[in-house]
Protein backbone atom coordinates (compact mmCIF):
# COMPACT_ATOMS: atom_id res chain seq x y z
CA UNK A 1 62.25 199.16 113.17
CA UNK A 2 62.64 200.98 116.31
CA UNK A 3 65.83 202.07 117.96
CA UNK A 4 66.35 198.94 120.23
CA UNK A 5 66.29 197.07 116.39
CA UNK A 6 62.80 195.70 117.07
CA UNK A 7 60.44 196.21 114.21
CA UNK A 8 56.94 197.64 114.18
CA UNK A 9 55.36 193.46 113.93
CA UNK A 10 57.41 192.84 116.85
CA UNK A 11 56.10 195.62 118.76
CA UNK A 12 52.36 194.67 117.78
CA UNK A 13 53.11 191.15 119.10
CA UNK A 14 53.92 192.60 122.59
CA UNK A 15 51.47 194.66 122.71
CA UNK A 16 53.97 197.95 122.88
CA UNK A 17 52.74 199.86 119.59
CA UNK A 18 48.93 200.29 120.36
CA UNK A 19 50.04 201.92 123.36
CA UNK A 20 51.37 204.92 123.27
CA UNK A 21 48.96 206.86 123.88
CA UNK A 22 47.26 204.56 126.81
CA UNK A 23 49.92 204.10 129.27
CA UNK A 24 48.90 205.37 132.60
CA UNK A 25 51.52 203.88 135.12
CA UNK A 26 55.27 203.22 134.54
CA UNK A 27 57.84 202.20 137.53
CA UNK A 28 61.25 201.50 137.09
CA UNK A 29 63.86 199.33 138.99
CA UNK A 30 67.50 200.42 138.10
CA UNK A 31 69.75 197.85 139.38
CA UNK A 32 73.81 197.67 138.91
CA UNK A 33 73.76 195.35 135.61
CA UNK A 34 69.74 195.94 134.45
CA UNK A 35 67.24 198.33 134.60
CA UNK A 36 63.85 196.58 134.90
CA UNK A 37 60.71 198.28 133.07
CA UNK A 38 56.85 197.68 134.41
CA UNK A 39 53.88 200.05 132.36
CA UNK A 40 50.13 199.56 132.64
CA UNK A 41 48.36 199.55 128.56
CA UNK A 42 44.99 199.92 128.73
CA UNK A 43 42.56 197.91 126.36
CA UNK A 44 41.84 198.69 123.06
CA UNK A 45 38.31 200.31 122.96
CA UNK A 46 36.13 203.07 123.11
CA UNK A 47 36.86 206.64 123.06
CA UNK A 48 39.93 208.15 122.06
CA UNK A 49 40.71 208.97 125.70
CA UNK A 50 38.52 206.31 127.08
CA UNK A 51 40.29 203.50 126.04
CA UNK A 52 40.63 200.70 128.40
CA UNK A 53 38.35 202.47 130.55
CA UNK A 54 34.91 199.82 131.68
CA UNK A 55 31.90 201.53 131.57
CA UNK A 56 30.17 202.87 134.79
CA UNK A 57 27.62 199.55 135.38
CA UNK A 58 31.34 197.16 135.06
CA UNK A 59 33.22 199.53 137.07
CA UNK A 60 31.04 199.60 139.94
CA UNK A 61 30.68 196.03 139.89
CA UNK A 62 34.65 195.12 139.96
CA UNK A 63 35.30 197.93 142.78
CA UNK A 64 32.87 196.31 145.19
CA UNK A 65 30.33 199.56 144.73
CA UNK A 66 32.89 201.67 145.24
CA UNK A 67 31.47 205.01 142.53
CA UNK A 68 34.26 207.02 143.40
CA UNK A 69 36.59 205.45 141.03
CA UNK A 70 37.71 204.47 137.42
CA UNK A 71 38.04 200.95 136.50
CA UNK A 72 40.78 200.43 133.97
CA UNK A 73 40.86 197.03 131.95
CA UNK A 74 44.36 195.91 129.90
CA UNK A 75 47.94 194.54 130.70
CA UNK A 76 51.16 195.15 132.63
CA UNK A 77 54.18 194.99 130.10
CA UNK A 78 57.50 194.22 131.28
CA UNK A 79 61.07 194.94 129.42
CA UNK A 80 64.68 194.94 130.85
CA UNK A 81 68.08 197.15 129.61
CA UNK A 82 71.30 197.04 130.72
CA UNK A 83 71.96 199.99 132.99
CA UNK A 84 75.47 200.30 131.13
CA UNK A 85 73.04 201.36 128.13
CA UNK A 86 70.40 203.21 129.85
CA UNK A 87 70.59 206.04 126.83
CA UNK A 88 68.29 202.47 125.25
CA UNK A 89 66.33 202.68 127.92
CA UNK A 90 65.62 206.63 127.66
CA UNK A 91 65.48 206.27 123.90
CA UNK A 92 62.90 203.67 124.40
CA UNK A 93 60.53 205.53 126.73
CA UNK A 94 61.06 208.97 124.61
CA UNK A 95 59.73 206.38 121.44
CA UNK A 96 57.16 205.60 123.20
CA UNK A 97 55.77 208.88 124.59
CA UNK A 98 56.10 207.50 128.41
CA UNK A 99 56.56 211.14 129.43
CA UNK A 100 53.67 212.67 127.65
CA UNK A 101 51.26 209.82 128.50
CA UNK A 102 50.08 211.89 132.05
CA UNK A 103 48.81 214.48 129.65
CA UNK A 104 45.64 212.68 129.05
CA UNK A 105 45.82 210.43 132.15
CA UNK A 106 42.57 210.27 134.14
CA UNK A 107 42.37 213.61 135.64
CA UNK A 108 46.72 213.61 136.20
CA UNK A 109 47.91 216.69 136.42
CA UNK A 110 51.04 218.26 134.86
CA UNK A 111 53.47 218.00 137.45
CA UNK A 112 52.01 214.23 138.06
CA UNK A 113 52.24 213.19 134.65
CA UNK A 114 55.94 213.66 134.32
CA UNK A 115 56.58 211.65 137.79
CA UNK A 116 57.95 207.88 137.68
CA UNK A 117 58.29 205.53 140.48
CA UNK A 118 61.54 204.23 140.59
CA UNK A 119 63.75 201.54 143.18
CA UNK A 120 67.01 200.59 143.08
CA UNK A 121 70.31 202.43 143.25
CA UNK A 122 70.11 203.57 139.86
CA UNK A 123 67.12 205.66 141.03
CA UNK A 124 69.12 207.99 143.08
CA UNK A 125 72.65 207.30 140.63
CA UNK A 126 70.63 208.35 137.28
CA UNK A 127 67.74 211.14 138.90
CA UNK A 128 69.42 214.19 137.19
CA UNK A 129 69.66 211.78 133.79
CA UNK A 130 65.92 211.36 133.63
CA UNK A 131 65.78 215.08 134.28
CA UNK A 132 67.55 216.19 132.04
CA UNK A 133 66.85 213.67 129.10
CA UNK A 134 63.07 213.32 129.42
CA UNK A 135 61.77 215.93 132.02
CA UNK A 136 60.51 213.09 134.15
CA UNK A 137 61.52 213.57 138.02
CA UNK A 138 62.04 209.46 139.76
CA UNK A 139 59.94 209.18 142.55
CA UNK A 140 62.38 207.15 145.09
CA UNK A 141 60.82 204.05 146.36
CA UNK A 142 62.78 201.57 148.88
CA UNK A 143 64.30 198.46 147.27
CA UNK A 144 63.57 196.10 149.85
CA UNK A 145 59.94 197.04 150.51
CA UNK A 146 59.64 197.12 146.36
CA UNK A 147 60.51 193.46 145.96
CA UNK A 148 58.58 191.76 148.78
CA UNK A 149 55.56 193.80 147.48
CA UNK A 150 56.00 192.75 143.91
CA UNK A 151 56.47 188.98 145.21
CA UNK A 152 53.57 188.87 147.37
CA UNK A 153 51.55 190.49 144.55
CA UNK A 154 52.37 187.49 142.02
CA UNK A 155 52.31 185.16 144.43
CA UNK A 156 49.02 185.85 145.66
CA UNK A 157 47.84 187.44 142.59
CA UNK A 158 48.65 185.80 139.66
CA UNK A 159 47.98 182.17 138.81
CA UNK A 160 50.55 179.59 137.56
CA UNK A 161 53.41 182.19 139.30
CA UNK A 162 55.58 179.51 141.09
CA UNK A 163 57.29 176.33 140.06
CA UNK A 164 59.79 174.20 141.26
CA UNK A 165 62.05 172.75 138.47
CA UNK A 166 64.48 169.58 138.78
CA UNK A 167 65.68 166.91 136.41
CA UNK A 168 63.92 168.73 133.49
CA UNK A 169 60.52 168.53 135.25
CA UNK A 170 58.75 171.61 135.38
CA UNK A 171 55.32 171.38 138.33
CA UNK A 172 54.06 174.59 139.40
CA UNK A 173 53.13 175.16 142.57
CA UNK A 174 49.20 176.01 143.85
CA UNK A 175 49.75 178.79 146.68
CA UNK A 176 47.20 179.17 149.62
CA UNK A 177 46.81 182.91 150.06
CA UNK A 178 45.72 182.02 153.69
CA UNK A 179 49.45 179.59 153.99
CA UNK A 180 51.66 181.76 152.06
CA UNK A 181 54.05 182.89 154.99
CA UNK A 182 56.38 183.16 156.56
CA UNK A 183 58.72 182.56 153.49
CA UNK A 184 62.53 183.70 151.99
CA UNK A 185 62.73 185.43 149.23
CA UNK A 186 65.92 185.41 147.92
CA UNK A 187 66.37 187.82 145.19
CA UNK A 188 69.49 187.04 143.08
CA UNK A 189 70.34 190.22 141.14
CA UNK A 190 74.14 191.87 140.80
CA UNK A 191 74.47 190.76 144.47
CA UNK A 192 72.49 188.53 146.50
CA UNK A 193 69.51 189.61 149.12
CA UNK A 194 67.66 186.55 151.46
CA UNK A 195 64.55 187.97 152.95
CA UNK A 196 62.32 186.40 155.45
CA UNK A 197 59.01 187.44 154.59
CA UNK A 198 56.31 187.24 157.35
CA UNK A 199 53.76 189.33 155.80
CA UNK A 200 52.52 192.15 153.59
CA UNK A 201 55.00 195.32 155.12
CA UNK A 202 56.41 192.42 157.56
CA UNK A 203 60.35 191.56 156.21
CA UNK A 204 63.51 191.11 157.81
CA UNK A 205 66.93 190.48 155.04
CA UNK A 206 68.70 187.88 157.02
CA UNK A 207 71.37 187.35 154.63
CA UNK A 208 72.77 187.77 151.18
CA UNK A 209 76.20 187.34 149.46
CA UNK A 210 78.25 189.48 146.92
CA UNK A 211 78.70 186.40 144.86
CA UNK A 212 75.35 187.02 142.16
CA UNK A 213 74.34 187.87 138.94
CA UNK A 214 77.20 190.42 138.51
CA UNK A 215 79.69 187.99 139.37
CA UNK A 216 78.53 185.61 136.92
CA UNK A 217 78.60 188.63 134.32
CA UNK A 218 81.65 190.14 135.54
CA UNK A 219 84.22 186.66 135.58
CA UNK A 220 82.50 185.35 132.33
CA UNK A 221 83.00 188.71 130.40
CA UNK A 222 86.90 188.22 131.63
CA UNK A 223 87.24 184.65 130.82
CA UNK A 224 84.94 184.69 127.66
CA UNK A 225 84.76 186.62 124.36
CA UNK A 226 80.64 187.13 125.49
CA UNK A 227 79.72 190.72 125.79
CA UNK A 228 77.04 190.25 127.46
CA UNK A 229 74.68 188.46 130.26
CA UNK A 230 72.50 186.62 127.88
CA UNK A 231 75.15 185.42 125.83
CA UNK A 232 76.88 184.13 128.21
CA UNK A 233 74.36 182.14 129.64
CA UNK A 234 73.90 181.20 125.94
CA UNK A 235 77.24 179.95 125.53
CA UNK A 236 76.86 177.51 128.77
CA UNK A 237 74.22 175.49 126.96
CA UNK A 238 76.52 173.52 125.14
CA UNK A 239 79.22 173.57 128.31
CA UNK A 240 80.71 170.63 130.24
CA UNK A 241 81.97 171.73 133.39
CA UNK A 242 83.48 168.27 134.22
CA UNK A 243 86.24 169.16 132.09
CA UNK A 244 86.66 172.28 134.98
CA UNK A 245 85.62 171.27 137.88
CA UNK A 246 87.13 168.78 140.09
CA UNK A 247 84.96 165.89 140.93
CA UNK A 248 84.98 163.49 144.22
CA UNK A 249 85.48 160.58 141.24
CA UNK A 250 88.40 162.86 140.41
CA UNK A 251 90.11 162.15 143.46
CA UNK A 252 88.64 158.89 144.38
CA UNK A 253 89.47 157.31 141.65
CA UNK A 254 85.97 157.29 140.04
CA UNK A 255 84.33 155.99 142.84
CA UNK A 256 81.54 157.40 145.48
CA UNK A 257 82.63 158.41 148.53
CA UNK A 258 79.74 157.13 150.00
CA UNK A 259 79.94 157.53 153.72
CA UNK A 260 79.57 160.89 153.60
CA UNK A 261 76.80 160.75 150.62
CA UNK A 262 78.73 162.04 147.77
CA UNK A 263 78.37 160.77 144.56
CA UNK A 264 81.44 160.40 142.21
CA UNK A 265 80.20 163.47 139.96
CA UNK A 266 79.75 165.02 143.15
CA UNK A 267 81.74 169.03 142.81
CA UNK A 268 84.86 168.94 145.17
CA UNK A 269 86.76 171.76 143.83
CA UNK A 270 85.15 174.24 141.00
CA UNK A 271 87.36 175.31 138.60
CA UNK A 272 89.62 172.61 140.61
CA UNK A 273 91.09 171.17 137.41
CA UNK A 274 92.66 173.68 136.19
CA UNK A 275 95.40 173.76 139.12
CA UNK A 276 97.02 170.04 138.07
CA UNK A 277 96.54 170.68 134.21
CA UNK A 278 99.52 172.92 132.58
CA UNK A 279 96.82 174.68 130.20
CA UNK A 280 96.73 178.45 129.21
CA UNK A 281 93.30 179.77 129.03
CA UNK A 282 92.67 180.38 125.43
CA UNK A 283 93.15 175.89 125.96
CA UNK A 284 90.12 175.74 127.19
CA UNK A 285 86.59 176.05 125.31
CA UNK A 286 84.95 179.13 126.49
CA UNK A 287 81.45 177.70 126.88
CA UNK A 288 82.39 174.93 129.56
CA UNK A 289 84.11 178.28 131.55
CA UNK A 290 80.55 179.45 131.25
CA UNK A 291 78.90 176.25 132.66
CA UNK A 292 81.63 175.55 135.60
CA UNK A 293 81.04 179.69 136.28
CA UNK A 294 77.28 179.17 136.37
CA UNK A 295 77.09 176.15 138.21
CA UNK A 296 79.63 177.16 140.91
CA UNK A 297 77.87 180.33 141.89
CA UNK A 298 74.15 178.62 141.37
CA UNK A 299 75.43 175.83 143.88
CA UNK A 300 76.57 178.57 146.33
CA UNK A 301 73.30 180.55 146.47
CA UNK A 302 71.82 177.25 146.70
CA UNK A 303 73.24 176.34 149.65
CA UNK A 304 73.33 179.58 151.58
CA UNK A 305 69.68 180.04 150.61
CA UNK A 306 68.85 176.40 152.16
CA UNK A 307 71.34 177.76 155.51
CA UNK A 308 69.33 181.05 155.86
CA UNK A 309 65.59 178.82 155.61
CA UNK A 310 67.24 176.32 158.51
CA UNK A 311 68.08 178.99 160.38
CA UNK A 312 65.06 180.25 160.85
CA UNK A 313 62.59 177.13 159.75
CA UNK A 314 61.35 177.73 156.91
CA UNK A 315 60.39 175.00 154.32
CA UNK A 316 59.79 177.40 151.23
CA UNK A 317 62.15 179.50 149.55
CA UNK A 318 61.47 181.14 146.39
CA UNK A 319 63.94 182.69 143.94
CA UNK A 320 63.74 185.90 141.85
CA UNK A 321 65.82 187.85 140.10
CA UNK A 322 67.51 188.20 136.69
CA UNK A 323 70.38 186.11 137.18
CA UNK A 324 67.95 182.90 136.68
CA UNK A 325 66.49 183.98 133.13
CA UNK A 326 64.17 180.75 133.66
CA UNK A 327 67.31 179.02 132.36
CA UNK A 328 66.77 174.84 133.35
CA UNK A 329 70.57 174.12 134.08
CA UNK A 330 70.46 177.33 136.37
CA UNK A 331 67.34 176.25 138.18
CA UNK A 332 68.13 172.76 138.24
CA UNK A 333 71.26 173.33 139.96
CA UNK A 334 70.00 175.18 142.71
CA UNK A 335 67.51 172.91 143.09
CA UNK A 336 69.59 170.06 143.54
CA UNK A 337 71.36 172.33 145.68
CA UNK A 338 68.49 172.56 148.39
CA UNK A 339 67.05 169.40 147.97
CA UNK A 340 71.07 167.62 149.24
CA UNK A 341 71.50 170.31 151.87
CA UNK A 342 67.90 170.07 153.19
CA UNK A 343 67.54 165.90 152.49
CA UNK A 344 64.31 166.51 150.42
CA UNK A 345 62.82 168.74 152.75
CA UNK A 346 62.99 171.60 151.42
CA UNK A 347 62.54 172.79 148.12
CA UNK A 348 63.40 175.70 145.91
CA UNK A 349 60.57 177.72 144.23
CA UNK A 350 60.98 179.74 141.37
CA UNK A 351 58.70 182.93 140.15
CA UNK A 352 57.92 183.44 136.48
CA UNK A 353 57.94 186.88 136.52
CA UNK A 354 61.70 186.40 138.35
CA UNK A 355 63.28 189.62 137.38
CA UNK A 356 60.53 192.48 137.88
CA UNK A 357 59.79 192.11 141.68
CA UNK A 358 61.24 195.25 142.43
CA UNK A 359 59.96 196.87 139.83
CA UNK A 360 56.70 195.44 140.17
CA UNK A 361 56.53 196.85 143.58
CA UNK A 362 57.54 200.05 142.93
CA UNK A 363 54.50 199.98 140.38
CA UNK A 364 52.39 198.60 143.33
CA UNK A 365 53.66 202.11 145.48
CA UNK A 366 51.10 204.13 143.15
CA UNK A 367 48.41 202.97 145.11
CA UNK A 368 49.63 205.82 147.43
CA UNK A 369 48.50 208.18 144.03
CA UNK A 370 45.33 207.58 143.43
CA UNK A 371 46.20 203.77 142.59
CA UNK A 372 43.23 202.18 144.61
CA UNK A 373 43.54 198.70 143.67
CA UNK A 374 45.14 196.00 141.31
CA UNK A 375 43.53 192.69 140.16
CA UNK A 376 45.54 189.82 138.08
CA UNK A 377 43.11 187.73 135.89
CA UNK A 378 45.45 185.43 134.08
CA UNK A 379 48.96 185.19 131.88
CA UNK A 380 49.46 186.03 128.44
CA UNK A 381 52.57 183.79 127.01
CA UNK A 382 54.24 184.49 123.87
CA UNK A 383 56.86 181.65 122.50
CA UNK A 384 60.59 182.73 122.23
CA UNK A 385 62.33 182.52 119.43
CA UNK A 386 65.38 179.73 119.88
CA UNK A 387 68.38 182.13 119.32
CA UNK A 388 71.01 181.42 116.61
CA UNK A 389 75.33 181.45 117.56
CA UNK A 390 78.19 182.98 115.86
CA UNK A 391 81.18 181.21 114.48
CA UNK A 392 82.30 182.51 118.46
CA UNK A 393 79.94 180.18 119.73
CA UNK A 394 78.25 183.51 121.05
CA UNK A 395 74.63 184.20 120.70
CA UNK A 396 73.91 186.73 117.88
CA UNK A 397 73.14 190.18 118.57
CA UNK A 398 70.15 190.28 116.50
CA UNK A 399 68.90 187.19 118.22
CA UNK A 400 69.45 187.35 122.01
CA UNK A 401 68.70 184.78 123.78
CA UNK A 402 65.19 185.44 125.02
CA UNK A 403 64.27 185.11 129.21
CA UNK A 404 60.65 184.24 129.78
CA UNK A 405 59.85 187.19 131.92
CA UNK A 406 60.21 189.50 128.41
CA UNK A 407 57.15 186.95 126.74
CA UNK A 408 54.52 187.72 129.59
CA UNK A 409 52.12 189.83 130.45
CA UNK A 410 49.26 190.11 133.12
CA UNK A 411 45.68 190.75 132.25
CA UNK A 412 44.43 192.98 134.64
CA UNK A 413 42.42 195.54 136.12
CA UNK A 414 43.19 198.84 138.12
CA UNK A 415 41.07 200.38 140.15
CA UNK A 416 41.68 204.31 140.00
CA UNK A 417 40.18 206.56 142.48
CA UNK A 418 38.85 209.57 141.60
């Protein structure tokens, strides 16, 4: 078992263990909550310090005759931490030999080798950390520019990306490369960000809100016993917010109020009744907090997000970012969200690969490096585990509740130039 309490099968199942010594790329994106990992793991064959590496014939053939480069064959990993435990996330990498892996890298030389691409605010917050810990100096790339990159990668890269999601119906979405903007990406992280994207290197953020991820985390932590993000969303599973939230039926007396199209389960008021109830908190059953938390702020992204794509006419909007965990209540509610607001048309698009966009497109920055060119061939799914609860009603520790973004990764090839 490693130090993150995942044992040696586990790691072979991901991929991680065969690795060590073949990871040639590693970006980071260090948000408030969670620090977002994405490495390149070459293929298992040939050579010692060949492996992954296609032979001359294959390489000239995938780089479109291009001799003057290396054509590496394998799979970008992803893995998350929580920035409040970033000594996991150091622990991890120093496990893994991350900061050794240059040694052997293609030609990299010493001072490259020990140099890691990096977004976020954590990369300027946590520089001398990596320093000093690992010897590895964070090459600072900007946030914004990171996540439309990443999302324009996937999204024009990587097959069976996007997906709307309502009523427990899950469609993805076939993109045209040549129809693909404009679009807003809103990125749903600690905080909120809504970017119109027009292009590749063409963005504007139009928008955003304080009311995210970290707000979800932050109230739930307060009002729960969860300790942390994935727990809580855990816990809101078995939730009923009605007992929470005041409903139009609430003050209609269980009817409609139709002239103005809301239905009788309809949310007037969240947390709205709690105000005509004499209750203490510890009355109320912590997991239908959790759902009348989640749905409140997944209603008011929801809406803003549909706002920001009126404003400026556009009819797709895809969402990113941790704070969705490819959880169905989450996505259904923001769905619903944008499909009332908009009147059907508009609808809200969701990314499989949610949470790594930043750090995805910090990884896409080492094209600057000698990084000619990456190619996605397909996805490579694992099933999660269902996790198990505590007599809490809290997810176990040793069974986390598991996000699909941590279960994929992307067959690929990188074109190195030499």
């Amino acid at each position: 078992m490693d130090r993150n309490g995942v044992t040696e099968g586990e790691l072979e199942g991901r991929g991680m263990n065969k690795c060590v010594e073949q990871v040639s790329h590693l970006a980071l994106d260090i948000g408030g909550s969670l620090i977002k990992m994405v490495y390149f793991c070459g293929e298992n064959s040939g050579s010692e310090h060949q492996q992954g590496i296609l032979s001359s014939k294959e390489s000239c053939g995938l780089s479109n005759g291009n001799t003057n480069c290396s054509v590496l064959r394998g799979k970008l990993h992803f893995r998350k931490f929580e920035t409040s435990k970033i000594n996991e996330c150091l622990e991890f990498m120093s496990s893994k030999q991350f900061h050794r892996n240059g040694e052997d890298c293609h030609g990299a030389s010493v001072s490259e080798k020990n140099i890691i691409k990096a977004t976020g605010g954590g990369a300027f917050k946590f520089a001398d950390l990596f320093k000093e810990k690992l010897g590895m100096t964070l090459d600072k790339v900007d946030e914004m520019n990171s996540l439309v990159a990443g999302a324009n990668f996937l999204l024009k890269a990587a097959s069976l990306e996007a997906y709307t999601y309502m009523d427990g119906q899950k469609e993805y979405v076939q993109i045209d490369q040549n129809d693909l903007y404009p679009y807003l990406l809103v990125n749903i992280g600690s905080g909120v960000s809504m970017i119109k994207v027009d292009g590749d290197g063409k963005f504007e953020r139009v928008s955003g809100t304080s009311v995210g991820g970290g707000t979800f985390w932050g109230l739930g932590k307060l009002l729960t016993k969860c300790k942390s993000f994935d727990e809580l969303l855990g816990l809101s599973y078995s939730g009923n917010n009605r007992v929470i939230d005041m409903l139009v039926g609430d003050i209609y007396g269980g009817m409609d109020y139709s002239k103005i199209g809301l239905s009788s389960t309809a949310i007037a008021s969240s947390f709205g009744k709690a105000v005509s109830e004499d209750k203490d908190l510890e009355e109320y059953k912590p997991e239908d907090v959790a759902r009348s938390l989640l749905r409140m702020i997944s209603n008011n992204i929801g809406q803003i997000a549909y706002l920001n794509a009126l404003r400026f006419g556009l009819k797709r909007i895809f969402f990113g970012g941790f704070f969705i965990r490819g959880h169905a209540y989450t996505m259904d509610t923001i769905s619903v969200g944008v499909n009332f607001w908009s009147n059907g048309e508009a609808k809200a698009m969701f990314l499989r690969h949610e949470g790594f966009l930043g750090a995805l497109g910090a990884f896409m920055s080492h094209r600057k490096d000698g990084f000619a060119d990456l190619k996605a061939h397909h996805l490579v799914e694992q099933v999660p585990t269902k996790p198990s609860r505590n007599a809490g009603g809290c997810l176990n520790n040793s069974s986390v509740l598991k996000d699909v973004n941590e279960n994929i990764s992307i067959e690929c090839t990188m074109q190195l130039s030499n």
